[in-house]
C-alpha atoms as a PDB file:
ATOM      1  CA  UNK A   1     -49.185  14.903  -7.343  1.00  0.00           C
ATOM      2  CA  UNK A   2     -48.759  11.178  -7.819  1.00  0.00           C
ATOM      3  CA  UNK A   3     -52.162  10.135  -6.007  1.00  0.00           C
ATOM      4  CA  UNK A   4     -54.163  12.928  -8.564  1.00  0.00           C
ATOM      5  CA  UNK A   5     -52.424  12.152 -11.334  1.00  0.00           C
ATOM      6  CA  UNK A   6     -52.805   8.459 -10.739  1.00  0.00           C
ATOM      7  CA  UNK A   7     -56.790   9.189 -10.414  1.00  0.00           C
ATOM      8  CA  UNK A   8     -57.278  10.937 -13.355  1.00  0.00           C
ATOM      9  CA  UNK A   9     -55.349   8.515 -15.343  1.00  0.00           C
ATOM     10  CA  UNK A  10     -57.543   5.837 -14.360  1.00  0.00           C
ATOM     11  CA  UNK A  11     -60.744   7.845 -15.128  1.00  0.00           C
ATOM     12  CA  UNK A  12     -58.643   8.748 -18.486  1.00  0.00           C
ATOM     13  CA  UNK A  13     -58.497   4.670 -18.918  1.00  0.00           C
ATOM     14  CA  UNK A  14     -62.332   4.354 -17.980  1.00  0.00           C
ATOM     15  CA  UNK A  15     -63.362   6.466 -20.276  1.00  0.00           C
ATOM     16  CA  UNK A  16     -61.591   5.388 -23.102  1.00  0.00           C
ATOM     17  CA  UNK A  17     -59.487   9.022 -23.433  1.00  0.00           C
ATOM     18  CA  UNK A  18     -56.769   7.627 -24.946  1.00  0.00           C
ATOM     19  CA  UNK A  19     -58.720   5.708 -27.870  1.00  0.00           C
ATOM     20  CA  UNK A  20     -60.482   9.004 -28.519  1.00  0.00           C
ATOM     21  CA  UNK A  21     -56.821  11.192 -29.022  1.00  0.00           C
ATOM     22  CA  UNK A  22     -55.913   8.659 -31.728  1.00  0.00           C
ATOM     23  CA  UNK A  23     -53.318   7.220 -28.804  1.00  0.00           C
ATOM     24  CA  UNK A  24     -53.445   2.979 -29.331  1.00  0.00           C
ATOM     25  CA  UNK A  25     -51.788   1.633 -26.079  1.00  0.00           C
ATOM     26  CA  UNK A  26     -52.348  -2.600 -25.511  1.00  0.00           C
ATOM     27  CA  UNK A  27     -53.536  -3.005 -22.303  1.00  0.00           C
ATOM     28  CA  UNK A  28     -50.574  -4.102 -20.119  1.00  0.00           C
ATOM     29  CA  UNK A  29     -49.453  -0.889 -21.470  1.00  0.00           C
ATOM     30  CA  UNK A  30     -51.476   1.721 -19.690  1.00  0.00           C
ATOM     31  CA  UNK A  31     -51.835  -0.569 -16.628  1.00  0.00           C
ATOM     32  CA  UNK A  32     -48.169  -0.286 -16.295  1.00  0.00           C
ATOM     33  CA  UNK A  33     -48.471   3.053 -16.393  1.00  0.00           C
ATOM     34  CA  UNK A  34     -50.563   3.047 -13.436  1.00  0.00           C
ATOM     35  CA  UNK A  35     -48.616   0.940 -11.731  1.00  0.00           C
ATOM     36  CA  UNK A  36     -45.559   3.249 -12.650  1.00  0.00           C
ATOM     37  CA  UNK A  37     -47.775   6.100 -10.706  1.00  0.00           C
ATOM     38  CA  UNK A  38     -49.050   3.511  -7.757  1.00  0.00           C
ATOM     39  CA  UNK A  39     -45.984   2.357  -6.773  1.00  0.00           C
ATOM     40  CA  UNK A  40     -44.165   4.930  -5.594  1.00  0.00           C
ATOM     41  CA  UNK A  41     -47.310   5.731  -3.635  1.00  0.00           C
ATOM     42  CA  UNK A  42     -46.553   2.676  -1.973  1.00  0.00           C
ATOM     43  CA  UNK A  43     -43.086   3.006  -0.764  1.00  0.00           C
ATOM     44  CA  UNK A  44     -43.540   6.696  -0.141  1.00  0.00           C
ATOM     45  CA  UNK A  45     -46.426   5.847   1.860  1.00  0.00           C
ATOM     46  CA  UNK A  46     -46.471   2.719   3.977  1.00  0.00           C
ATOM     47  CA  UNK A  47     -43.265   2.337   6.059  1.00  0.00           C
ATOM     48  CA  UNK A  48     -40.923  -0.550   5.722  1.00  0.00           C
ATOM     49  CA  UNK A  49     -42.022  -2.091   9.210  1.00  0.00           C
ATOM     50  CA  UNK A  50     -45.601  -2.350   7.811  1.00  0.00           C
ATOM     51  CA  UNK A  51     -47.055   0.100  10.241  1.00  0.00           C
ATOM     52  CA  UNK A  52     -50.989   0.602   9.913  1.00  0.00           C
ATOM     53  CA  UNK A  53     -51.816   4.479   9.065  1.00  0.00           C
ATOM     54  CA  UNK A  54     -49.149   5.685   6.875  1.00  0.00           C
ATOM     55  CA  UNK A  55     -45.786   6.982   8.278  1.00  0.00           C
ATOM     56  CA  UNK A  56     -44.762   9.267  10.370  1.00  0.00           C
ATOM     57  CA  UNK A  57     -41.816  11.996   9.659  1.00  0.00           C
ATOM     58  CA  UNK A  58     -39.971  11.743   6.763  1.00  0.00           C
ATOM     59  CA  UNK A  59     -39.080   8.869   4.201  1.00  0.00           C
ATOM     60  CA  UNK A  60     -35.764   7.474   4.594  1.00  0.00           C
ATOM     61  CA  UNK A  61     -33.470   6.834   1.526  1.00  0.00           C
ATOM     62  CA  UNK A  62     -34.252   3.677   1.215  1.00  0.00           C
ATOM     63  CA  UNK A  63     -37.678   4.455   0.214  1.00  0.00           C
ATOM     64  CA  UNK A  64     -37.037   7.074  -2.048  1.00  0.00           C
ATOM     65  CA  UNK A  65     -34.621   4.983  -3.891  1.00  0.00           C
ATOM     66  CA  UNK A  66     -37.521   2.371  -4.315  1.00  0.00           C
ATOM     67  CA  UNK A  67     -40.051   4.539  -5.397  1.00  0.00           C
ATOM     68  CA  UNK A  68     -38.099   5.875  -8.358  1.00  0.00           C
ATOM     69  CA  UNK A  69     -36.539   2.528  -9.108  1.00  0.00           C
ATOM     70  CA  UNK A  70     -39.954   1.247  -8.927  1.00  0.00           C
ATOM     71  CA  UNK A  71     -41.291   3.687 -11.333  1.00  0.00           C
ATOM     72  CA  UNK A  72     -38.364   3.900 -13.639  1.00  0.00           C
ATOM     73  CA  UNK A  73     -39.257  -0.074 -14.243  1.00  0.00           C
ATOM     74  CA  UNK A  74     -42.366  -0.218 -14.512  1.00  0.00           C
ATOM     75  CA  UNK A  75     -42.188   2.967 -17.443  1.00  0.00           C
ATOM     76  CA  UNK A  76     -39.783   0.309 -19.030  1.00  0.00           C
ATOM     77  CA  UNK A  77     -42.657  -2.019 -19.153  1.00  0.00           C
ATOM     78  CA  UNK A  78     -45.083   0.433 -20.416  1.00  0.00           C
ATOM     79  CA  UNK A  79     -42.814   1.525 -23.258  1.00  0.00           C
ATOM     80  CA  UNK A  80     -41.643  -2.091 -24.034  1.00  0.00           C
ATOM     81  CA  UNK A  81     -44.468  -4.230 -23.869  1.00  0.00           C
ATOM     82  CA  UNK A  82     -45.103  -4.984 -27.290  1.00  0.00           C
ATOM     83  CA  UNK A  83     -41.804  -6.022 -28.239  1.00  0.00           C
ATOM     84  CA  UNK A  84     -40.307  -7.701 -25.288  1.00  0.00           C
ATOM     85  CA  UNK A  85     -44.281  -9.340 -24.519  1.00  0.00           C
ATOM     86  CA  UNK A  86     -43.793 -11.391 -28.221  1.00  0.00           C
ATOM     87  CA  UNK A  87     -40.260 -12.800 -26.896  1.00  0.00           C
ATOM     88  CA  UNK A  88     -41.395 -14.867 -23.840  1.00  0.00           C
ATOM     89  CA  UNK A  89     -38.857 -17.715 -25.367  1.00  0.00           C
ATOM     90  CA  UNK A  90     -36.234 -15.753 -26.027  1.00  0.00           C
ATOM     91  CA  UNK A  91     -35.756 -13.849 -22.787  1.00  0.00           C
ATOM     92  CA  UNK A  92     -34.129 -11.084 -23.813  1.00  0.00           C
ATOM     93  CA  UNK A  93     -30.903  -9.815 -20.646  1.00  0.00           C
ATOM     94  CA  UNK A  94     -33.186  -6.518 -20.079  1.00  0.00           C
ATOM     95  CA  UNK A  95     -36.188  -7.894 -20.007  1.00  0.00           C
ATOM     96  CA  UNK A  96     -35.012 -10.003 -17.966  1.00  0.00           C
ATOM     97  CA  UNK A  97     -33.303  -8.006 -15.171  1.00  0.00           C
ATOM     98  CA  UNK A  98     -36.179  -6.038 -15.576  1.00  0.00           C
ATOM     99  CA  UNK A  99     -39.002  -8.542 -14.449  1.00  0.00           C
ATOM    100  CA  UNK A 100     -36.663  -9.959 -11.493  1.00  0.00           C
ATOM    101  CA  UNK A 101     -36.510  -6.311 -10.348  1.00  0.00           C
ATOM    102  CA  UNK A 102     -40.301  -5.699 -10.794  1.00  0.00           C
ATOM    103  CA  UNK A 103     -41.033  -9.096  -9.111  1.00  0.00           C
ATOM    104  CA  UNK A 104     -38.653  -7.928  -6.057  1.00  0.00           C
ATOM    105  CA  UNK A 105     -40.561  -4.667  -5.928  1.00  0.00           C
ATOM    106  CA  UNK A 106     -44.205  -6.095  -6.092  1.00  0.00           C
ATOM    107  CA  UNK A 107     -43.263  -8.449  -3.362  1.00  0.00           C
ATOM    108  CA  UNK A 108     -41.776  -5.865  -1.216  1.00  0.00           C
ATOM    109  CA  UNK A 109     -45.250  -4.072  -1.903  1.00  0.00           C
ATOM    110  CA  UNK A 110     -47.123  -7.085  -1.132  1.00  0.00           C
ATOM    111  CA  UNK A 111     -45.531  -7.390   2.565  1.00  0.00           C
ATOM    112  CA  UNK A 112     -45.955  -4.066   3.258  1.00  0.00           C
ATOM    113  CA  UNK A 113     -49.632  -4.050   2.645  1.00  0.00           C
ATOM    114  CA  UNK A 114     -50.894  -6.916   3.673  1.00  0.00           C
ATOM    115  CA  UNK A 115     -48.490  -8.724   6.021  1.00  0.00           C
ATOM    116  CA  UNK A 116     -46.217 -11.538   5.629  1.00  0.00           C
ATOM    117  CA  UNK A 117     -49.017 -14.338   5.243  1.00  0.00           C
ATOM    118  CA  UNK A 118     -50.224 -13.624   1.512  1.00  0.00           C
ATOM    119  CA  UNK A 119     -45.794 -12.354   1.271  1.00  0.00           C
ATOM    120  CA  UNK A 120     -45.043 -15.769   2.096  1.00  0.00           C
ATOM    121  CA  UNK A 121     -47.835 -17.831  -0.023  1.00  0.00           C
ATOM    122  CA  UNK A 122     -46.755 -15.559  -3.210  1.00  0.00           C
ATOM    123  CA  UNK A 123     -43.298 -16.991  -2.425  1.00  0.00           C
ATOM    124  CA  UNK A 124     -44.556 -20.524  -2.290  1.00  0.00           C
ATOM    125  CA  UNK A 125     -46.274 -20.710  -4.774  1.00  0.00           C
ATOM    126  CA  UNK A 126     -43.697 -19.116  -6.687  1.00  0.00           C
ATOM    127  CA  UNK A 127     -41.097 -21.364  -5.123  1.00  0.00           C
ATOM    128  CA  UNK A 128     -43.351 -24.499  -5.867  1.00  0.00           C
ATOM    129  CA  UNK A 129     -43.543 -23.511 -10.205  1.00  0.00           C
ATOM    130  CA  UNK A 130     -39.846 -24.126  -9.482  1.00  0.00           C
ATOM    131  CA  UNK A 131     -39.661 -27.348  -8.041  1.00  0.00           C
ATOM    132  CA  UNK A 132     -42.875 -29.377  -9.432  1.00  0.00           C
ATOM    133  CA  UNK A 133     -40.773 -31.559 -11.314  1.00  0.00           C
ATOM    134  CA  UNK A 134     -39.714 -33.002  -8.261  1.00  0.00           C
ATOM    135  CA  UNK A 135     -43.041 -33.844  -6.534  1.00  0.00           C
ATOM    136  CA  UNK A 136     -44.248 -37.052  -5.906  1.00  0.00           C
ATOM    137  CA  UNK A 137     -47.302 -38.555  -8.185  1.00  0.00           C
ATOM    138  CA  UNK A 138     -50.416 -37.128  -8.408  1.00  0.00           C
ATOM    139  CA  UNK A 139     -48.437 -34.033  -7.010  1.00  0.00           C
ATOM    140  CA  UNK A 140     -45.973 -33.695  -9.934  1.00  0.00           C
ATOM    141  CA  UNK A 141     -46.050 -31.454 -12.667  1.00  0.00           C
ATOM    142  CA  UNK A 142     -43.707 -29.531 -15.425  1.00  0.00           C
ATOM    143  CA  UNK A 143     -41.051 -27.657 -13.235  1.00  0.00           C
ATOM    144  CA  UNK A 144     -40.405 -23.950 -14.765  1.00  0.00           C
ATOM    145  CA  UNK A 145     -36.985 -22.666 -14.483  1.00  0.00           C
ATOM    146  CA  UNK A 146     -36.645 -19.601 -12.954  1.00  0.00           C
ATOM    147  CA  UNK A 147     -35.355 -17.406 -15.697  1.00  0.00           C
ATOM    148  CA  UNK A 148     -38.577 -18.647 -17.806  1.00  0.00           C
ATOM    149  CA  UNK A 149     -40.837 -18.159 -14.682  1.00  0.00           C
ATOM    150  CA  UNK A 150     -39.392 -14.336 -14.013  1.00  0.00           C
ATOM    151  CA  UNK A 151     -39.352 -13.586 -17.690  1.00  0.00           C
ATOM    152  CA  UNK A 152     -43.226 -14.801 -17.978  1.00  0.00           C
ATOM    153  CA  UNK A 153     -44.198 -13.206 -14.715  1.00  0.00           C
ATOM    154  CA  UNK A 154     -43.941  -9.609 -16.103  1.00  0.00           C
ATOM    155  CA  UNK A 155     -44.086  -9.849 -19.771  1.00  0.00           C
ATOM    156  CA  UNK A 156     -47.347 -12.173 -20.102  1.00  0.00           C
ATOM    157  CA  UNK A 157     -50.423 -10.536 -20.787  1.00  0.00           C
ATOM    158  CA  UNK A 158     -52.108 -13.574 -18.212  1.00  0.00           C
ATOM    159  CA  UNK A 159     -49.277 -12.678 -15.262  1.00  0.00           C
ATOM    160  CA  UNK A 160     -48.820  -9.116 -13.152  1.00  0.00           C
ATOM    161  CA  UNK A 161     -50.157  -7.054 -15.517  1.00  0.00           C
ATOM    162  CA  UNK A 162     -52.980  -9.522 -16.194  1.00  0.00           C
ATOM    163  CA  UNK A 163     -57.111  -9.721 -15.610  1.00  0.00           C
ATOM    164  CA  UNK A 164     -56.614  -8.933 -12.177  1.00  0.00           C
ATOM    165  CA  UNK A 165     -54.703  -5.945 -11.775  1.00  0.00           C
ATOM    166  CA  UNK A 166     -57.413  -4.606 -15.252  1.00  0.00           C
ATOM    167  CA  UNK A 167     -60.366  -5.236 -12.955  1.00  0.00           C
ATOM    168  CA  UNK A 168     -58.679  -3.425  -9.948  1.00  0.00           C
ATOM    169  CA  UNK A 169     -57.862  -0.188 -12.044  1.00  0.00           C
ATOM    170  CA  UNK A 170     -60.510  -0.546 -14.539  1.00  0.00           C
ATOM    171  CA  UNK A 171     -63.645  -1.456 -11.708  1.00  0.00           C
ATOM    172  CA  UNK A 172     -62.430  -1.223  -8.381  1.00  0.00           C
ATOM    173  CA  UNK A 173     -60.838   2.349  -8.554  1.00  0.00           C
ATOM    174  CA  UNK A 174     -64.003   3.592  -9.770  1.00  0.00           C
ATOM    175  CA  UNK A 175     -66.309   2.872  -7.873  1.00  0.00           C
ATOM    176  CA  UNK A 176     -64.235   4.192  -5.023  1.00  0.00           C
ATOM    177  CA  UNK A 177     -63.473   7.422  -6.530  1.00  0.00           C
ATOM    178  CA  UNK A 178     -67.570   7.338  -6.796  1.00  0.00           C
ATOM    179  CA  UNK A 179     -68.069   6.152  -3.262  1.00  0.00           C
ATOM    180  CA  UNK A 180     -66.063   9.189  -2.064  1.00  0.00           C
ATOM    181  CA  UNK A 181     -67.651  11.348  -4.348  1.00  0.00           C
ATOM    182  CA  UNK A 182     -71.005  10.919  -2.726  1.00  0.00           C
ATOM    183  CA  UNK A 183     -69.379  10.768   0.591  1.00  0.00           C
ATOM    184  CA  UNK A 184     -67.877  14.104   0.286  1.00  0.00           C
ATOM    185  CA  UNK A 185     -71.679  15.665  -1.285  1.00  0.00           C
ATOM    186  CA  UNK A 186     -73.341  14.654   1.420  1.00  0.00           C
ATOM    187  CA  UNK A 187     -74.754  11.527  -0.637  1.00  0.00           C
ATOM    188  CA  UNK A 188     -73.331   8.239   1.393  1.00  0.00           C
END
């Protein structure tokens, strides 16, 4: 249910659906939406161990518990965007447990799928925003403290919900829903 109704959301998105109801959404709005669907796909999906080709038997708690947790949050974002995007220097307490929570999950995700080398990059680069104060010349830059760095993480328009993550669901979903399309006609 989750996989189809992620699918036709995105063509909903493509096609500029929403728009046409009178429904005005900003942009991080209905890509956390998505992600709210995608998710749970994950952790329902790929095992904790990051075993290749889905799991086998049933989905222990653990699992469960992230895949609603991960969806509850990221609805959070979709609903709260607007306001909680425009306080980036205030930092509101719930939007800020929420973006340290997201940032667990989408790291969690990020192992799973593609192994611990881009996992551990993610959290050096991460780890690095933190401590560029501290570098030596050329090296140095403006250190970020952490709640600043998880607050802007989720809550930017340029962070997760950014460019990247707009091509993916906006591009990239596409043309795979099209590329199976014509494989399943007889057309590929």
């Amino acid at each position: 249910i989750l996989a189809t109704t992620l699918t036709i959301a995105v063509i909903c998105v493509t096609a500029d659906v929403f728009r046409m109801i009178g429904i005005s959404l900003y942009t991080e709005q209905y890509l956390a939406g998505l992600t709210a669907l995608a998710m749970p796909l994950l952790f329902l999906y790929v095992p904790a161990t990051g075993a290749r080709g889905g799991r086998d038997g049933a989905v222990p708690w653990y699992d469960i518990v992230l895949a609603a947790l991960s969806f509850a949050m990221m609805i959070y974002v979709a609903v709260r965007f607007p306001t909680l995007s425009e306080l980036v220097s205030a930092r509101p307490l719930d939007g800020l447990i929420v973006a340290a929570i997201v940032i667990v999950l989408v790291l969690e995700g990020l192992r799973r799928t593609t192994g611990t080398g881009l996992f551990y990059t993610t959290l050096f680069f991460f780890g690095l925003a933190l401590i560029a104060g501290m570098l030596p010349g050329e090296f140095a830059a403006k250190s970020i403290p952490l709640p600043r760095l998880t607050y802007y993480s989720v809550w930017d328009s340029t962070a997760v919900l950014g460019v990247t993550l707009k091509i993916v669901s906006g591009v990239v979903v596409i043309f795979v829903l099209f590329g199976q399309v014509l494989f399943k006609s007889g057309g590929a």
